[in-house]
C-alpha atoms as a PDB file:
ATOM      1  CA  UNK A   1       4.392  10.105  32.210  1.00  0.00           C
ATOM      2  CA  UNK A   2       2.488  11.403  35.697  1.00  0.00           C
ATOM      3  CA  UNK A   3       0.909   9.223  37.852  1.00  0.00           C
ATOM      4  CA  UNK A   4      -2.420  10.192  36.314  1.00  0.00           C
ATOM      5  CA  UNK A   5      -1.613   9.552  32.999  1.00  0.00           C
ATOM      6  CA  UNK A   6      -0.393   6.266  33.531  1.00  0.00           C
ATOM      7  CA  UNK A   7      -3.521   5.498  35.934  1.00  0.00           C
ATOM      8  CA  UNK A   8      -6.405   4.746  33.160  1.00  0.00           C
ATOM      9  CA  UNK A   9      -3.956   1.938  31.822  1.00  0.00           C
ATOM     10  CA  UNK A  10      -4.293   0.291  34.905  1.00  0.00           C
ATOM     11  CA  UNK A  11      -6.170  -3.092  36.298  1.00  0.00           C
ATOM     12  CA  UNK A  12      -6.145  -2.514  39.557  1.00  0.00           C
ATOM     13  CA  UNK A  13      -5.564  -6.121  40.490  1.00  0.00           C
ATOM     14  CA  UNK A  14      -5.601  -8.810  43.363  1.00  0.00           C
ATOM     15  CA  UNK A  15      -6.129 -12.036  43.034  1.00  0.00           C
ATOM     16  CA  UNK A  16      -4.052 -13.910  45.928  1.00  0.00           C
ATOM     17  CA  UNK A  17      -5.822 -17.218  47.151  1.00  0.00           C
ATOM     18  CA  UNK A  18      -6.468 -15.561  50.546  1.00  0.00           C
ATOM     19  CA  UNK A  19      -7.453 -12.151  49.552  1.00  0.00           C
ATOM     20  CA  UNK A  20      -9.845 -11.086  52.113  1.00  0.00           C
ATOM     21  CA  UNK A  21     -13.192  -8.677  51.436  1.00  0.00           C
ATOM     22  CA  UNK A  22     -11.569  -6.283  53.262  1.00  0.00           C
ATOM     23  CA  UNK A  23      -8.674  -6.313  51.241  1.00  0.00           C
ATOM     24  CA  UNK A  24     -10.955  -6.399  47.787  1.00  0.00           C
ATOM     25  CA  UNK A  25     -12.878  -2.892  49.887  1.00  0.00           C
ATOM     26  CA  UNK A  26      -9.469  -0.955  49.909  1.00  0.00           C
ATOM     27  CA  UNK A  27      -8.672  -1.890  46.033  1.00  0.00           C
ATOM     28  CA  UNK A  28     -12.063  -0.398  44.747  1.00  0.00           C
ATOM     29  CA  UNK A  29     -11.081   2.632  47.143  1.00  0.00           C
ATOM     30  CA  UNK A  30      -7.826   3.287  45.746  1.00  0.00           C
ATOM     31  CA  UNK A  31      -9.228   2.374  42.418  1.00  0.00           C
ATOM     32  CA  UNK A  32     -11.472   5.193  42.681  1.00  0.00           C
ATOM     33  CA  UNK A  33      -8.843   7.648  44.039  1.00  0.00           C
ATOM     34  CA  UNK A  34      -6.570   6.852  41.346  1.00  0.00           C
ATOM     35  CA  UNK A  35      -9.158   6.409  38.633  1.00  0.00           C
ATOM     36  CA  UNK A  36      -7.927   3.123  36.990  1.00  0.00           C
ATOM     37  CA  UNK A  37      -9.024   1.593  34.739  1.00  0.00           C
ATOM     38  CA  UNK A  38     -10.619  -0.866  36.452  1.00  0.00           C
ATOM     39  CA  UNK A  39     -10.334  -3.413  39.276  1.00  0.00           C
ATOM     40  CA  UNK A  40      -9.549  -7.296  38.998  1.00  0.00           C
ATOM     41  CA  UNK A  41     -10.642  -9.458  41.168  1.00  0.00           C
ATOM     42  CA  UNK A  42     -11.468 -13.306  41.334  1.00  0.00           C
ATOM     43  CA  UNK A  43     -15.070 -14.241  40.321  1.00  0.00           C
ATOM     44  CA  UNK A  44     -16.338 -14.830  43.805  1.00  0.00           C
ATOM     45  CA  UNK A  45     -15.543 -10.925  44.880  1.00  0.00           C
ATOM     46  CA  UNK A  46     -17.362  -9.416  41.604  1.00  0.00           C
ATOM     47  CA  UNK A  47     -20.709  -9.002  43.447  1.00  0.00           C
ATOM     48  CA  UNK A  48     -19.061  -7.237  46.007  1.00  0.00           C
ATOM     49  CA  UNK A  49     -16.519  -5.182  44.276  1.00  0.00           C
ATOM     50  CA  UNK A  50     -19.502  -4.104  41.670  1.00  0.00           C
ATOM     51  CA  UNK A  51     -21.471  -3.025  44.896  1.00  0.00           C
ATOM     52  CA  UNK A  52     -18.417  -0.553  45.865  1.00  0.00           C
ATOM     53  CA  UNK A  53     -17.847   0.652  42.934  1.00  0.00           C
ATOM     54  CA  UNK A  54     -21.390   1.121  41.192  1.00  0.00           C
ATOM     55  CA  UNK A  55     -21.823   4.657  39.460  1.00  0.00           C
ATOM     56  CA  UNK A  56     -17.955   5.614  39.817  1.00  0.00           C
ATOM     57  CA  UNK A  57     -17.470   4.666  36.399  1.00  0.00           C
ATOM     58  CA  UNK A  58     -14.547   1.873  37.187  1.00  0.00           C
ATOM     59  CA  UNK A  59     -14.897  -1.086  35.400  1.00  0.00           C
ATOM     60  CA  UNK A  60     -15.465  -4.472  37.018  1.00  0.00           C
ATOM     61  CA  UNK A  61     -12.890  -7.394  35.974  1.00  0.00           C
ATOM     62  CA  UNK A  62     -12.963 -10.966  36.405  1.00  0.00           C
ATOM     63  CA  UNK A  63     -10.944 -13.831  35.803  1.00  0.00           C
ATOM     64  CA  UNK A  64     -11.484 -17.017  34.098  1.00  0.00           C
ATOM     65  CA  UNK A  65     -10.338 -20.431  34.027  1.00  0.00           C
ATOM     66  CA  UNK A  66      -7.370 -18.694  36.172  1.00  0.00           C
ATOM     67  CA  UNK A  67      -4.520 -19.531  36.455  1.00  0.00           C
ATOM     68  CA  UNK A  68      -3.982 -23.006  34.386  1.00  0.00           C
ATOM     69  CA  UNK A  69      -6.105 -22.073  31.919  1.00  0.00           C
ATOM     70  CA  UNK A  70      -6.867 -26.343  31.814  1.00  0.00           C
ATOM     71  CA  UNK A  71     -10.134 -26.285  32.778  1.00  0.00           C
ATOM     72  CA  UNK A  72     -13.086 -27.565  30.643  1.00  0.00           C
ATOM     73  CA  UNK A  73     -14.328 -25.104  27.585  1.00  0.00           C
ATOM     74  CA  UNK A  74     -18.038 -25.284  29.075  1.00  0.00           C
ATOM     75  CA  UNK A  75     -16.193 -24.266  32.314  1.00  0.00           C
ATOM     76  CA  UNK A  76     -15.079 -21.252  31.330  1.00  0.00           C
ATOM     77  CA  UNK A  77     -18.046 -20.239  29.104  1.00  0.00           C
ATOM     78  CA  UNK A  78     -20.251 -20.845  32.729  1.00  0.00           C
ATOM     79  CA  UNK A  79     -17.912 -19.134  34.842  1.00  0.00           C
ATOM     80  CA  UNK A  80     -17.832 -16.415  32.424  1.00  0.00           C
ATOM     81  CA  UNK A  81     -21.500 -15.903  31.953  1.00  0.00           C
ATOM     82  CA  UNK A  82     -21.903 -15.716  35.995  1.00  0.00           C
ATOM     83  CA  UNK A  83     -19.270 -12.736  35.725  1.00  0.00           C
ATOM     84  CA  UNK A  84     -21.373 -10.365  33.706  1.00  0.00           C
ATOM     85  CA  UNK A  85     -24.576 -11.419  35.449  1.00  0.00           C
ATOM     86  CA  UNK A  86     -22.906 -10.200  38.405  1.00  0.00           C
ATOM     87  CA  UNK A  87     -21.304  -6.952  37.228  1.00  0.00           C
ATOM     88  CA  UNK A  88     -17.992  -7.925  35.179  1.00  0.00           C
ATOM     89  CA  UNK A  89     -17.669  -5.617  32.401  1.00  0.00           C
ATOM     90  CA  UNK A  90     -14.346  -7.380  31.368  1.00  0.00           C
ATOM     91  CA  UNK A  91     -12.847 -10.958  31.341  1.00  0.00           C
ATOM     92  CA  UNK A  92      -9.524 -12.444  31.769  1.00  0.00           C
ATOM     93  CA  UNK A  93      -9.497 -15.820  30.190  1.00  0.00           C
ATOM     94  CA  UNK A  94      -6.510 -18.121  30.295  1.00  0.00           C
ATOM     95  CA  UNK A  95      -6.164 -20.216  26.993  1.00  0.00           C
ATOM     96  CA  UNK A  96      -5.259 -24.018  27.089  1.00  0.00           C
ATOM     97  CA  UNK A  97      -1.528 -23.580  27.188  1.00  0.00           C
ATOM     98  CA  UNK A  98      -1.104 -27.388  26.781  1.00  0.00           C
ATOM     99  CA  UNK A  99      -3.550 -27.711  23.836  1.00  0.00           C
ATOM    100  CA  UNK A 100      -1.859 -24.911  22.243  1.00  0.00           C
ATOM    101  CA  UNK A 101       1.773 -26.216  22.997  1.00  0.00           C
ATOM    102  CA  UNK A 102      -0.035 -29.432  21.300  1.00  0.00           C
ATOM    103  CA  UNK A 103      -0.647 -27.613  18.171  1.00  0.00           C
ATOM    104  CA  UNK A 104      -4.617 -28.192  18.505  1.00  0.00           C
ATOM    105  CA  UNK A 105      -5.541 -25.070  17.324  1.00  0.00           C
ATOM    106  CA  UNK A 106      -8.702 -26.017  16.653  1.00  0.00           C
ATOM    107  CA  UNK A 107      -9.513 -26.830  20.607  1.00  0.00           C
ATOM    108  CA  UNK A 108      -8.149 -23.586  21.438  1.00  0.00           C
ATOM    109  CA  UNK A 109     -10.134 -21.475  18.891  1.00  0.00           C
ATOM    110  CA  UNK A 110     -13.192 -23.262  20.073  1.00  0.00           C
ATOM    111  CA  UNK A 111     -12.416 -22.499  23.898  1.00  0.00           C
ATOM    112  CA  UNK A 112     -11.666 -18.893  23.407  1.00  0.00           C
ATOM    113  CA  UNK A 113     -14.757 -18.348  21.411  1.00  0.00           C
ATOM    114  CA  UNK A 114     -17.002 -20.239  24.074  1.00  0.00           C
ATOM    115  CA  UNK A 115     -16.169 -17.560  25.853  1.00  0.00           C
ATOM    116  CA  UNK A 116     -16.936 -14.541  24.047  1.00  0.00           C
ATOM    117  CA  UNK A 117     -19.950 -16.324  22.769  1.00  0.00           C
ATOM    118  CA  UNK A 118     -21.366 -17.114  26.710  1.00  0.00           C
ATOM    119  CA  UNK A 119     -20.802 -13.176  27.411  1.00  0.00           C
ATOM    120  CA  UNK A 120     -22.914 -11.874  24.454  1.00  0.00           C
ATOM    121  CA  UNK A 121     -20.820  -8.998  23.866  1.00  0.00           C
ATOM    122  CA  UNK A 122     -21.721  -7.789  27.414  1.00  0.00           C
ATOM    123  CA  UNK A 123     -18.130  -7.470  28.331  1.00  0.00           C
ATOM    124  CA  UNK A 124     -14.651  -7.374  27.217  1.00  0.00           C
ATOM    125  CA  UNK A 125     -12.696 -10.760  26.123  1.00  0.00           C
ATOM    126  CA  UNK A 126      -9.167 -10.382  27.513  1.00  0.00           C
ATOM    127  CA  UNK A 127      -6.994 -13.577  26.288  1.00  0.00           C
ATOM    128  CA  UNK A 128      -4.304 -14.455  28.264  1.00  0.00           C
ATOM    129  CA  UNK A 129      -1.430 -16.156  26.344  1.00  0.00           C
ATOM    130  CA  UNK A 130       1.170 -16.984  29.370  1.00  0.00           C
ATOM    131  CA  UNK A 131       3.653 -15.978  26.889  1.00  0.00           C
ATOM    132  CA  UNK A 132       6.491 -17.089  28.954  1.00  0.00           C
ATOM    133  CA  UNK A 133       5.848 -20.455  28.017  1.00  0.00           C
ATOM    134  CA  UNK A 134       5.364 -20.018  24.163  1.00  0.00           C
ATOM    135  CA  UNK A 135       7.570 -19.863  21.398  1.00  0.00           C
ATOM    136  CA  UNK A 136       7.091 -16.954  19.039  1.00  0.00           C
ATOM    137  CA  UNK A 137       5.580 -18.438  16.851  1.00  0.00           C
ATOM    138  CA  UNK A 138       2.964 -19.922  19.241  1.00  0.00           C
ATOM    139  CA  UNK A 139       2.631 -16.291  20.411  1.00  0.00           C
ATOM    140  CA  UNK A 140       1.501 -15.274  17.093  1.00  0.00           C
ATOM    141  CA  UNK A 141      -0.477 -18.188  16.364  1.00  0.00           C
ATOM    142  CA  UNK A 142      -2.650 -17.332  19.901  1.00  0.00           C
ATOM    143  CA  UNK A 143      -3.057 -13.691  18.618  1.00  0.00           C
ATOM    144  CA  UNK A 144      -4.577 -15.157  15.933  1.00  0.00           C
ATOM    145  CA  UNK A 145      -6.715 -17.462  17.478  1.00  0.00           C
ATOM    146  CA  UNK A 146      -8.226 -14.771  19.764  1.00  0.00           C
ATOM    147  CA  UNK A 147      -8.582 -12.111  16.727  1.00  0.00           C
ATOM    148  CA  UNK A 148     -10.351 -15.525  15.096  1.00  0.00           C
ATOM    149  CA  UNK A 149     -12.565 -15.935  17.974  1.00  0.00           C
ATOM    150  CA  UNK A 150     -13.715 -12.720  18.283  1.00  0.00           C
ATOM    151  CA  UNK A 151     -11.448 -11.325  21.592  1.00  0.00           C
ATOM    152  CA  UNK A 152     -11.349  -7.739  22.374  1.00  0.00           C
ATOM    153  CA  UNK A 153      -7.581  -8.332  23.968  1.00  0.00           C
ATOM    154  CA  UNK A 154      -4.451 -10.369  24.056  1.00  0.00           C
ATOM    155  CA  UNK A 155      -3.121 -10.378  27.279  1.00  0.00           C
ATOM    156  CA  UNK A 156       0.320 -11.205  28.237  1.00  0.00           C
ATOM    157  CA  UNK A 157       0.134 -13.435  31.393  1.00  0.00           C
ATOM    158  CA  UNK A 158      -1.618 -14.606  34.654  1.00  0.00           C
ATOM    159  CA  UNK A 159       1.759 -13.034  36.601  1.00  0.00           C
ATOM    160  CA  UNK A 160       1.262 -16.832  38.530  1.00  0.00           C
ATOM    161  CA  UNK A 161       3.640 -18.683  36.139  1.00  0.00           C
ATOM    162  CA  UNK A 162       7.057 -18.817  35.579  1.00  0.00           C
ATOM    163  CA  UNK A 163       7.212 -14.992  33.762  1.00  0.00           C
ATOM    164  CA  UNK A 164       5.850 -11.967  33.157  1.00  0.00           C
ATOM    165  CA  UNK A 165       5.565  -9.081  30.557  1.00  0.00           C
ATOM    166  CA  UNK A 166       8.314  -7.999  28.863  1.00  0.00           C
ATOM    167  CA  UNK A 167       8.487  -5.699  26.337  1.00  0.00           C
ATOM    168  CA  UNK A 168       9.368  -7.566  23.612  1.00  0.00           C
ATOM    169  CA  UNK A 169       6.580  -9.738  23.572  1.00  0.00           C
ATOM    170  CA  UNK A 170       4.122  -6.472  23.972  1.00  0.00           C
ATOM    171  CA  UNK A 171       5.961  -5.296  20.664  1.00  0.00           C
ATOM    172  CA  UNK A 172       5.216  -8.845  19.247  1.00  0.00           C
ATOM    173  CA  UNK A 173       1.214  -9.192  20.241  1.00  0.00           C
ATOM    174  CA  UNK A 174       0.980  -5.176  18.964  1.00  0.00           C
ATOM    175  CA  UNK A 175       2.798  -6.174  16.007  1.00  0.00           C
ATOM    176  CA  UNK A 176       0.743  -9.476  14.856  1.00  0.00           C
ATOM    177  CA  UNK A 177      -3.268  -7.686  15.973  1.00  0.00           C
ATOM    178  CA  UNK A 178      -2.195  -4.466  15.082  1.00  0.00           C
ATOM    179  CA  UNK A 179      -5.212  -1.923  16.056  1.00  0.00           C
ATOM    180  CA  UNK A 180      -7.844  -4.505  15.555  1.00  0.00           C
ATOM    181  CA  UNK A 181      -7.380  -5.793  19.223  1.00  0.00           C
ATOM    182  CA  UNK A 182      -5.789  -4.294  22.076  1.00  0.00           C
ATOM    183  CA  UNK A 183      -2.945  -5.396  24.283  1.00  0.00           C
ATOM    184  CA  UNK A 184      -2.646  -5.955  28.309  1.00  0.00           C
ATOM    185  CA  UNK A 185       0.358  -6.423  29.445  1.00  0.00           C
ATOM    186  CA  UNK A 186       0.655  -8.192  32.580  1.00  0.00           C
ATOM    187  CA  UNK A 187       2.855  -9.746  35.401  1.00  0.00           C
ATOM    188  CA  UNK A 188       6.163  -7.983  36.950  1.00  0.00           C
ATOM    189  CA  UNK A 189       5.187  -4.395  36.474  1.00  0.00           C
ATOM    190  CA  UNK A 190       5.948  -3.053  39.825  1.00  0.00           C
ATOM    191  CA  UNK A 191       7.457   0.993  38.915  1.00  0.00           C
ATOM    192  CA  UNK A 192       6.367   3.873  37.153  1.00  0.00           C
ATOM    193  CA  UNK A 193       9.449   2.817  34.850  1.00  0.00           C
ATOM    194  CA  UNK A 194       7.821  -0.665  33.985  1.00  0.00           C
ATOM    195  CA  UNK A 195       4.831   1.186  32.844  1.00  0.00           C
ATOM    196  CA  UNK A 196       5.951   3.405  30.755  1.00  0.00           C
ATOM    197  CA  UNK A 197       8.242   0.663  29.194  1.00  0.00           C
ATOM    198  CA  UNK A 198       4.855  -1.621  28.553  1.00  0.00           C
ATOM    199  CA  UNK A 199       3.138   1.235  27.463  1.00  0.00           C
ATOM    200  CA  UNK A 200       5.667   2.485  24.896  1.00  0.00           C
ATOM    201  CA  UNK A 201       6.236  -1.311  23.472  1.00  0.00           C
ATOM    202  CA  UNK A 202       2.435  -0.757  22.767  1.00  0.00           C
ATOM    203  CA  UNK A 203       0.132  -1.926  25.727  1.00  0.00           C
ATOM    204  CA  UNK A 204      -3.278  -0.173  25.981  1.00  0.00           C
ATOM    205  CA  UNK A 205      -3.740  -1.608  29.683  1.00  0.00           C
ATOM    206  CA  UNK A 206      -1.234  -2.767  31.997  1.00  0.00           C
ATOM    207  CA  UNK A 207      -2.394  -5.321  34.731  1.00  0.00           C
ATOM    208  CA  UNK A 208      -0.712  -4.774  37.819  1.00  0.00           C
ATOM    209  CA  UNK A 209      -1.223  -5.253  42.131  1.00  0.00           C
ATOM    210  CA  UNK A 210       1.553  -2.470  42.425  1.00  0.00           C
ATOM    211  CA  UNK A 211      -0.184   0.094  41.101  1.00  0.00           C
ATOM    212  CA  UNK A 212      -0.740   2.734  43.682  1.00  0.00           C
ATOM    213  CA  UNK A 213       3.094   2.548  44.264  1.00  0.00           C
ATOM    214  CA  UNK A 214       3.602   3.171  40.695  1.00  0.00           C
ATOM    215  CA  UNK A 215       0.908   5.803  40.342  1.00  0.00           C
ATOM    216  CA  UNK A 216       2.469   7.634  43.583  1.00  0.00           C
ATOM    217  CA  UNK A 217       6.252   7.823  42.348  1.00  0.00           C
END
């Protein structure tokens, strides 16, 4: 694949603790050279990154309950909600690992669907499993949660834990939703090589801070 093919797969992302606004300026710049997808960026830099980038047609992303994912369900839903007020066209929600390693499903249903119900369809629901710390069968079990909930996405990880994507567990979430939600691989995809790996195992966007490297090959 060329660099622009492999481009509108792309979340242009960073979301370092001490990412600066001029840092957050230069990703919606190379977002719009490149033409990702979109750009992610922590909830406090939506306003500004939906300033930069209004009428370019890249997408706004923000990130919720990131990276622990432990955070209160009413948390989440509030943080959420200020996203799309703000311009996010597109969450990134982390799931309660713990509660799901607990085998409360029902906690975990009712956090992911907080979310989708506090953006009122006004943006995309990504779900992000942290797969590197589930079994398989937890893996499945969260697809099915987020399908349940009414997610858009299952998303394989924050990229803050102890793993990333790998294609095997891309051909596992495509696998269990099928076509009836989409995949984001995430987390360790630094080469034009990665990419086309994640894309081939089945990933309709790939989430990645590398990506003008990857794009430029």
């Amino acid at each position: 694949m060329t660099g622009a093919e492999i481009a509108p797969y792309i979340d242009h992302t960073l979301l370092k603790a001490d990412a600066a606004e001029s840092e957050i300026c230069r990703l919606c710049e190379e977002a719009m050279q490149y033409r990702f997808a979109s750009v992610c960026v922590n909830g406090a830099f939506v306003p500004f990154a939906a300033g930069e980038l209004r009428g370019s047609g890249i997408r706004i992303c923000s990130v919720v309950g990131f990276p622990l994912g432990a955070m209160a369900s009413g948390a989440k839903a509030f943080e959420a909600a200020l996203a799309v007020r703000q311009g996010a066209e597109e969450v990134d929600m982390v799931i309660s690992v713990g509660r799901l390693l607990a085998g409360d499903e029902d906690y975990v249903l009712a956090d992911i669907r907080a979310v989708v119900e506090a953006v009122e369809k006004k943006a995309l629901v990504k779900v992000i499993l942290e797969t590197c710390l589930l079994s398989g069968k937890q893996k499945i079990t969260a697809c099915c949660l987020a399908e349940n909930a009414g997610a858009d996405f299952v998303k394989t990880s924050t990229g803050f834990s102890s793993g990333g994507a790998t294609a095997e567990d891309v051909m596992l979430l495509r696998k269990t939703v099928g076509h009836r939600l989409r995949v984001k691989a995430s987390g360790g995809i630094r080469t034009r090589r990665d990419a086309e790996i994640m894309i081939s195992a089945g990933a309709d966007r790939l989430g990645a801070s590398a990506s003008v490297a990857i794009c430029s090959e």
